[in-house]
N, C-alpha and C. Protein backbone atom coordinates (compact mmCIF):
# COMPACT_ATOMS: atom_id res chain seq x y z
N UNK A 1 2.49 -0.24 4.03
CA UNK A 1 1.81 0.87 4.61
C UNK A 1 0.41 0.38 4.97
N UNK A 2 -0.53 0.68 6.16
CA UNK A 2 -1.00 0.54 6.85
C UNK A 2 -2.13 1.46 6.84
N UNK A 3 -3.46 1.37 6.62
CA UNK A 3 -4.62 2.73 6.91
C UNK A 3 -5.59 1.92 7.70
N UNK A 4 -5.61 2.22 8.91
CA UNK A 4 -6.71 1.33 10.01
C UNK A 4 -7.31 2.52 10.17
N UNK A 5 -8.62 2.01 10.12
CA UNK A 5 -9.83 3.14 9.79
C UNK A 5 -10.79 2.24 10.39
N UNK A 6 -11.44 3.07 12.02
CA UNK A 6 -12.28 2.82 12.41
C UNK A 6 -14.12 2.61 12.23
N UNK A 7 -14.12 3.25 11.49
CA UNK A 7 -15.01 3.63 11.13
C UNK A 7 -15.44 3.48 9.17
N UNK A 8 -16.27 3.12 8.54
CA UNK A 8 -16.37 2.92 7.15
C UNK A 8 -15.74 3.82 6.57
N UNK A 9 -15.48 3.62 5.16
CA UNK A 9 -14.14 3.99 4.53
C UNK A 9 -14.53 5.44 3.76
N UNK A 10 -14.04 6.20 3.90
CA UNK A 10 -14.27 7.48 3.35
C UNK A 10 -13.17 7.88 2.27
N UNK A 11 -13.36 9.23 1.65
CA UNK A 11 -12.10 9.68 0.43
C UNK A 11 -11.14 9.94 1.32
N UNK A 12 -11.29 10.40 2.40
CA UNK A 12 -10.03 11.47 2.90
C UNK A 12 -8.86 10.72 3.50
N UNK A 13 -9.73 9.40 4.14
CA UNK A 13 -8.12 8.54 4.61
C UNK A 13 -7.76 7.64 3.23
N UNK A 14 -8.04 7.43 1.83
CA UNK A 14 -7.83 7.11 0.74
C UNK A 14 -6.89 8.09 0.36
N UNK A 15 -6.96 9.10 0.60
CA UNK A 15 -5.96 10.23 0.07
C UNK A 15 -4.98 10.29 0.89
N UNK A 16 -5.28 9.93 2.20
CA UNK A 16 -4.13 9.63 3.15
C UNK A 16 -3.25 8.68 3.02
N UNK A 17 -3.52 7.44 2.83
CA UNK A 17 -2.92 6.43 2.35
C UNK A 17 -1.90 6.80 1.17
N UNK A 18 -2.41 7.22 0.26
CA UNK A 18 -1.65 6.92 -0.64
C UNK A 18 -0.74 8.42 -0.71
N UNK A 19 -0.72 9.66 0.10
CA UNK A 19 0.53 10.58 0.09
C UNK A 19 1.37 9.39 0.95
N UNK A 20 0.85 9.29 1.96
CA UNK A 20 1.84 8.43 3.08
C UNK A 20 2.60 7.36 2.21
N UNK A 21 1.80 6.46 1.46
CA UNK A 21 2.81 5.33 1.23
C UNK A 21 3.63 5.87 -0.35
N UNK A 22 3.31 7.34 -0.72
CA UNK A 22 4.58 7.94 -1.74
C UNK A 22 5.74 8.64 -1.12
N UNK A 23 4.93 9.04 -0.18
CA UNK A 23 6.21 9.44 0.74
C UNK A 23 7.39 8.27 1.38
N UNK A 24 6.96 7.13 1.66
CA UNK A 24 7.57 5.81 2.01
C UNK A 24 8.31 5.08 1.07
N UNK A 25 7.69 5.45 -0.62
CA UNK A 25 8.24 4.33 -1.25
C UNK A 25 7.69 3.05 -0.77
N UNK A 26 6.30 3.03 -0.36
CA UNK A 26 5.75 1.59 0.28
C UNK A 26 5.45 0.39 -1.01
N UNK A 27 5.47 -0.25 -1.29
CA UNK A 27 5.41 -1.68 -2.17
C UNK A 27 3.69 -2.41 -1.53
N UNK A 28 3.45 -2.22 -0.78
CA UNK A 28 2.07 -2.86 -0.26
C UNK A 28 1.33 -1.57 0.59
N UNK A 29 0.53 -1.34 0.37
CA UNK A 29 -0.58 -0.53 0.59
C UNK A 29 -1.96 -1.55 1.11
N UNK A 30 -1.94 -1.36 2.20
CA UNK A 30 -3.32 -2.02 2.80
C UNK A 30 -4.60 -0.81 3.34
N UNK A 31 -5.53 -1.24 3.28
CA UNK A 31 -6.61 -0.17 4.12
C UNK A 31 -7.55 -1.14 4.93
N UNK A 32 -7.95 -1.04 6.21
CA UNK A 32 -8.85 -1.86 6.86
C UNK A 32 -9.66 -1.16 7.71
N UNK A 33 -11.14 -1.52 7.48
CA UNK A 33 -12.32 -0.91 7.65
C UNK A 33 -12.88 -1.96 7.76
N UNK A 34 -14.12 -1.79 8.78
CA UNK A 34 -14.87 -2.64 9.51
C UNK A 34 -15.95 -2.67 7.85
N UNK A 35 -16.14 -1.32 7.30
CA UNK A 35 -17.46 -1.28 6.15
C UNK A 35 -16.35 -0.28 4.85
N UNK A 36 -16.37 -0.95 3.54
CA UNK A 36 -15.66 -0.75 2.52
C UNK A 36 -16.67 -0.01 1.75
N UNK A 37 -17.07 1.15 1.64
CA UNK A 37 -18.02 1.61 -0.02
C UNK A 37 -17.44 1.06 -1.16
N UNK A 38 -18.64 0.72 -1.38
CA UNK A 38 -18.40 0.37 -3.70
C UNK A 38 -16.81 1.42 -4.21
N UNK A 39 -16.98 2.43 -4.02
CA UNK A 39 -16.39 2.87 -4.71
C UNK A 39 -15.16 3.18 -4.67
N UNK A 40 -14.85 2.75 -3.00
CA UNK A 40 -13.25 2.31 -2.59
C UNK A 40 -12.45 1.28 -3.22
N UNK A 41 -13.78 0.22 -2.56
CA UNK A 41 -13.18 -1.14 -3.13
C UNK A 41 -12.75 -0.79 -5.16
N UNK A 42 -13.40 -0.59 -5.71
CA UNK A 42 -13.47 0.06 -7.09
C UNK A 42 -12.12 0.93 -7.17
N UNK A 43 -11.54 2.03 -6.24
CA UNK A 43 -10.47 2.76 -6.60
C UNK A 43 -9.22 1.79 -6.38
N UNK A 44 -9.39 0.84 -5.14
CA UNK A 44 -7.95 0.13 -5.07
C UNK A 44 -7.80 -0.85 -6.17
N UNK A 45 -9.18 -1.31 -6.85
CA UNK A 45 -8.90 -2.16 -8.09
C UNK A 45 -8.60 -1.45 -8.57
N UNK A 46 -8.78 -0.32 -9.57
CA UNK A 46 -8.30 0.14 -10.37
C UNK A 46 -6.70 0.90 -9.98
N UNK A 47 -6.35 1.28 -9.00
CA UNK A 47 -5.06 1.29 -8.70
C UNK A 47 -4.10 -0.18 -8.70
N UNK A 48 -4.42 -1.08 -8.72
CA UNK A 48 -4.03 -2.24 -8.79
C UNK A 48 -3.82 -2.62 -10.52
N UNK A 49 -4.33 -2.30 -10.97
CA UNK A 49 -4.42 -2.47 -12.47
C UNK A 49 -3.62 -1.24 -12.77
N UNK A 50 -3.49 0.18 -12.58
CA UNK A 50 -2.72 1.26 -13.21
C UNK A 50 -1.27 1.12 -12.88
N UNK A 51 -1.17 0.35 -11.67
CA UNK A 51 0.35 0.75 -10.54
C UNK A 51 1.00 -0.42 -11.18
N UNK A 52 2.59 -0.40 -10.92
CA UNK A 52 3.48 -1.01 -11.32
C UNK A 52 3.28 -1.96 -10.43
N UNK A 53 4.25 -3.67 -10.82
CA UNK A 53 3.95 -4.89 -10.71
C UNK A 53 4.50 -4.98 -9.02
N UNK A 54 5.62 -4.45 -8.73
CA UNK A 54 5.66 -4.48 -7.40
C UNK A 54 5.14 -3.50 -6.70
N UNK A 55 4.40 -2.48 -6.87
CA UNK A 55 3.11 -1.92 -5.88
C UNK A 55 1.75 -2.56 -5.68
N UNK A 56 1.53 -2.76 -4.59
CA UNK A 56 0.02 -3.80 -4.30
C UNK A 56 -0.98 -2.73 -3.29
N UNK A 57 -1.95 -3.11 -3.58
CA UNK A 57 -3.09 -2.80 -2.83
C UNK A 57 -3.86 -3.54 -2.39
N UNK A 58 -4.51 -3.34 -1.17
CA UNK A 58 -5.47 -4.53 -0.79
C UNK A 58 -6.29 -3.58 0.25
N UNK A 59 -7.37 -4.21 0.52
CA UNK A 59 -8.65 -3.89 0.66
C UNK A 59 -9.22 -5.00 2.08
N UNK A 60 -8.79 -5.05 3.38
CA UNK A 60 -9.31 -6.05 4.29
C UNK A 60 -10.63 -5.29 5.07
N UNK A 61 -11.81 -5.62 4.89
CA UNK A 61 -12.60 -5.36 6.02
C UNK A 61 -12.71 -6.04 7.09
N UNK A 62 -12.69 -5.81 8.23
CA UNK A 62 -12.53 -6.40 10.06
C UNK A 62 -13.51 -6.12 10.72
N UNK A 63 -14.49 -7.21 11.01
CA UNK A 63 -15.23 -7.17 11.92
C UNK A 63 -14.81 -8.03 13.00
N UNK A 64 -15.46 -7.96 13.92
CA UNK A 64 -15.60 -8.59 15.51
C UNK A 64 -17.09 -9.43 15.63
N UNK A 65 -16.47 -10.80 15.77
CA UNK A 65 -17.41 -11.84 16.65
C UNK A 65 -17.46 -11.91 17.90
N UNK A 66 -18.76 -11.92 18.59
CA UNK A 66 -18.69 -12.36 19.76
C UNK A 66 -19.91 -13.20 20.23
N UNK A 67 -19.67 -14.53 20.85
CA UNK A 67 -20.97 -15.36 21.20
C UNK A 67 -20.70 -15.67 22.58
N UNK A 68 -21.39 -15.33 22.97
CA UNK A 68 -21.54 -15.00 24.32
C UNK A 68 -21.00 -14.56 25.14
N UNK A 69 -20.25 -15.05 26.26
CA UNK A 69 -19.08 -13.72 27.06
C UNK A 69 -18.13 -14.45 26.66
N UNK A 70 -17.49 -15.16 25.47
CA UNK A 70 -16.30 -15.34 24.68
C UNK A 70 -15.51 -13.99 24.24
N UNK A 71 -14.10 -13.98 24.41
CA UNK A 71 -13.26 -13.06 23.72
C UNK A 71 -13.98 -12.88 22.31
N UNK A 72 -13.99 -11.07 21.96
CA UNK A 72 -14.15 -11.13 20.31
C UNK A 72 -13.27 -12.02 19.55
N UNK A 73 -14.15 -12.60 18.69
CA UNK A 73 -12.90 -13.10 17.76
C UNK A 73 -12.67 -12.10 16.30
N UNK A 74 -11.89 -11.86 15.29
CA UNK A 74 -11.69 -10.95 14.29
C UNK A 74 -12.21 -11.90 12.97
N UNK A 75 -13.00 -11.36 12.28
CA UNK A 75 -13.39 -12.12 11.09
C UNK A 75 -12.76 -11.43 9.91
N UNK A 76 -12.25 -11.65 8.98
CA UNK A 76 -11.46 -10.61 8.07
C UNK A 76 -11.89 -10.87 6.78
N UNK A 77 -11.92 -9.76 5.73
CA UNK A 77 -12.72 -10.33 4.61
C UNK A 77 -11.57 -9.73 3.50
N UNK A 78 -10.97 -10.08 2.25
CA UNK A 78 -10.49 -9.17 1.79
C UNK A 78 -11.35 -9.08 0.54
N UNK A 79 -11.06 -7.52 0.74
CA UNK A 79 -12.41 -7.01 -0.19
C UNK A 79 -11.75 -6.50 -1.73
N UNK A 80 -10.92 -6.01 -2.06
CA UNK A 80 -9.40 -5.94 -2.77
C UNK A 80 -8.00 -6.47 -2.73
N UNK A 81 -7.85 -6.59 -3.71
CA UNK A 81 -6.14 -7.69 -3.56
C UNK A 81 -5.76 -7.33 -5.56
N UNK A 82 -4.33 -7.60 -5.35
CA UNK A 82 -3.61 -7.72 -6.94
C UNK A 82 -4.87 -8.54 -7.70
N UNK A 83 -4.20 -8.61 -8.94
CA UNK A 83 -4.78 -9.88 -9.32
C UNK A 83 -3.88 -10.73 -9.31
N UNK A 84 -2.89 -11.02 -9.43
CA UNK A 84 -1.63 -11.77 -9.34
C UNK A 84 -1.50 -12.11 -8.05
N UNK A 85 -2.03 -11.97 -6.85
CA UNK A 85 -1.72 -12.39 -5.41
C UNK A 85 -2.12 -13.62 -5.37
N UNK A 86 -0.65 -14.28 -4.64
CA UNK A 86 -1.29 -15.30 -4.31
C UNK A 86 -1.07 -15.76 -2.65
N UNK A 87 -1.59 -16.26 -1.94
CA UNK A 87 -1.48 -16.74 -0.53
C UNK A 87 -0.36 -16.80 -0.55
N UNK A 88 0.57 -17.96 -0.87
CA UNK A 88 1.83 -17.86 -0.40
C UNK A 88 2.97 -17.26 -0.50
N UNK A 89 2.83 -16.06 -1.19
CA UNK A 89 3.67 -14.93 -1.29
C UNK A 89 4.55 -14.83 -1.98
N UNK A 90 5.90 -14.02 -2.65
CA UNK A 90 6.47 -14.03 -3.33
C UNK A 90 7.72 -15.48 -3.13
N UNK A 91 7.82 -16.09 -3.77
CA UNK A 91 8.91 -17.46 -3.86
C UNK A 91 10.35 -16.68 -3.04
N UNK A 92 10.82 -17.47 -2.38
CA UNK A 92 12.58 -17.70 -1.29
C UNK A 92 13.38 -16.63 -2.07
N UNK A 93 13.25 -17.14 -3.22
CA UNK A 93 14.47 -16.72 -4.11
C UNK A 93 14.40 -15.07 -4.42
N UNK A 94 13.34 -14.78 -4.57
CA UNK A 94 12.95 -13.29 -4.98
C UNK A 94 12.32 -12.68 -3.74
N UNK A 95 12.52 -12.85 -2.81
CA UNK A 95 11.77 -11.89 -1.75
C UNK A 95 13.36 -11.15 -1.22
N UNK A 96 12.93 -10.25 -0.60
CA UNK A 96 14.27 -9.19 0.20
C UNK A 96 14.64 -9.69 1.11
N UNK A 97 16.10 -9.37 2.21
CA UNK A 97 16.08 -9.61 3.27
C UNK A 97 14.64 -9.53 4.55
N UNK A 98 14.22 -8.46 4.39
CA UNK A 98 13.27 -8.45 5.18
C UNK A 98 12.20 -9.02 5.10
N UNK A 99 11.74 -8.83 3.57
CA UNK A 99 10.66 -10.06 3.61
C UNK A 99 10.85 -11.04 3.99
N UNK A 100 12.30 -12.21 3.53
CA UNK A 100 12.14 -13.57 4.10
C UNK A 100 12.01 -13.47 5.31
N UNK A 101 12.60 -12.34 6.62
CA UNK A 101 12.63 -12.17 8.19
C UNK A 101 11.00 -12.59 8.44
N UNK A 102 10.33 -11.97 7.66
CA UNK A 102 8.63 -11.46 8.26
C UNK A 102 8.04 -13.13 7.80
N UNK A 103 8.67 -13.61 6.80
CA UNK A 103 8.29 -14.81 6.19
C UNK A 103 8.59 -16.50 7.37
N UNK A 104 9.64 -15.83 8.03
CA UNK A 104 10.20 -16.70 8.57
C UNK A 104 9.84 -16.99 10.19
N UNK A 105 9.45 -15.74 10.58
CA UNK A 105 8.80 -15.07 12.02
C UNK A 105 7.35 -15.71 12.08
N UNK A 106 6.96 -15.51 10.61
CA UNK A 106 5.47 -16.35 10.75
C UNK A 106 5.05 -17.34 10.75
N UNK A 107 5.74 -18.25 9.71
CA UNK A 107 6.25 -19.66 9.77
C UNK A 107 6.37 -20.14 11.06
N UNK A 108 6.62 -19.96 11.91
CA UNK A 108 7.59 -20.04 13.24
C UNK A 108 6.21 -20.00 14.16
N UNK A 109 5.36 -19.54 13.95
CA UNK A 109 4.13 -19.17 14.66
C UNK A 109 3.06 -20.37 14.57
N UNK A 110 2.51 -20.64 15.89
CA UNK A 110 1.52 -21.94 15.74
C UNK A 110 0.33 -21.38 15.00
N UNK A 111 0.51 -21.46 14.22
CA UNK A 111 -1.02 -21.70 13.67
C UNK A 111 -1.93 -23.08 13.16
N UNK A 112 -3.24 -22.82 13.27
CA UNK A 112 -3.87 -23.81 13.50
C UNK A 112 -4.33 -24.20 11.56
N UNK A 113 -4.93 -25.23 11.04
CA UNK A 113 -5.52 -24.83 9.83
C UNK A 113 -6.72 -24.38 9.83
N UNK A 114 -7.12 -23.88 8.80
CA UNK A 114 -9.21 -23.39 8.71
C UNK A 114 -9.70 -23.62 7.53
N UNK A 115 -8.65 -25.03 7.16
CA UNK A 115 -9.41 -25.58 6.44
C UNK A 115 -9.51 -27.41 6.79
């Protein structure tokens, strides 16, 4: 589940989020805001710590670069995450059909390194 929020992060799409992703049965809960308050970032940790091991929360703030008349580029910060997350995601063996699909779709994608 998905909360793209234009604008800095308020209670009311926090409350949105989370009827929406009970209504879904969602397993990952994201929120992304250009500006996160203390006390967001603070509720998805502590929902991260109360919620069961396969419900996640995370916390990305998104801003936009731009130097000179270059395309914006997206800078992404994550401002909340499990504590147990790790980059490369749940192991072959234990992910769902669909996860390995989304796992496999991306893989598949040129990406460059940034490191």
């Amino acid at each position: 589940m998905i909360e793209n929020q234009p604008e800095a992060t308020d209670h009311g799409h926090l409350g949105q989020i989370l009827m929406y992703a009970g209504n879904r049965k969602a397993g990952v809960i994201v929120r992304i805001s250009p500006t996160f308050r203390d006390e967001h970032r603070q509720a998805l940790g502590w929902l991260n710590k109360v919620s069961e091991d396969d419900i996640e929360f995370f916390g990305l703030q998104l801003e936009l670069l731009q130097i000179g008349g270059s395309a914006p580029a997206p800078i992404i910060e994550i401002v909340a995450r499990p504590k147990a997350w790790k980059k490369a995601g749940p192991k072959p063996n234990k992910m769902t059909p669909r996860q390995q699909a989304y796992r496999e779709f991306f893989e598949a994608l040129p990406w460059e390194a940034s490191n």
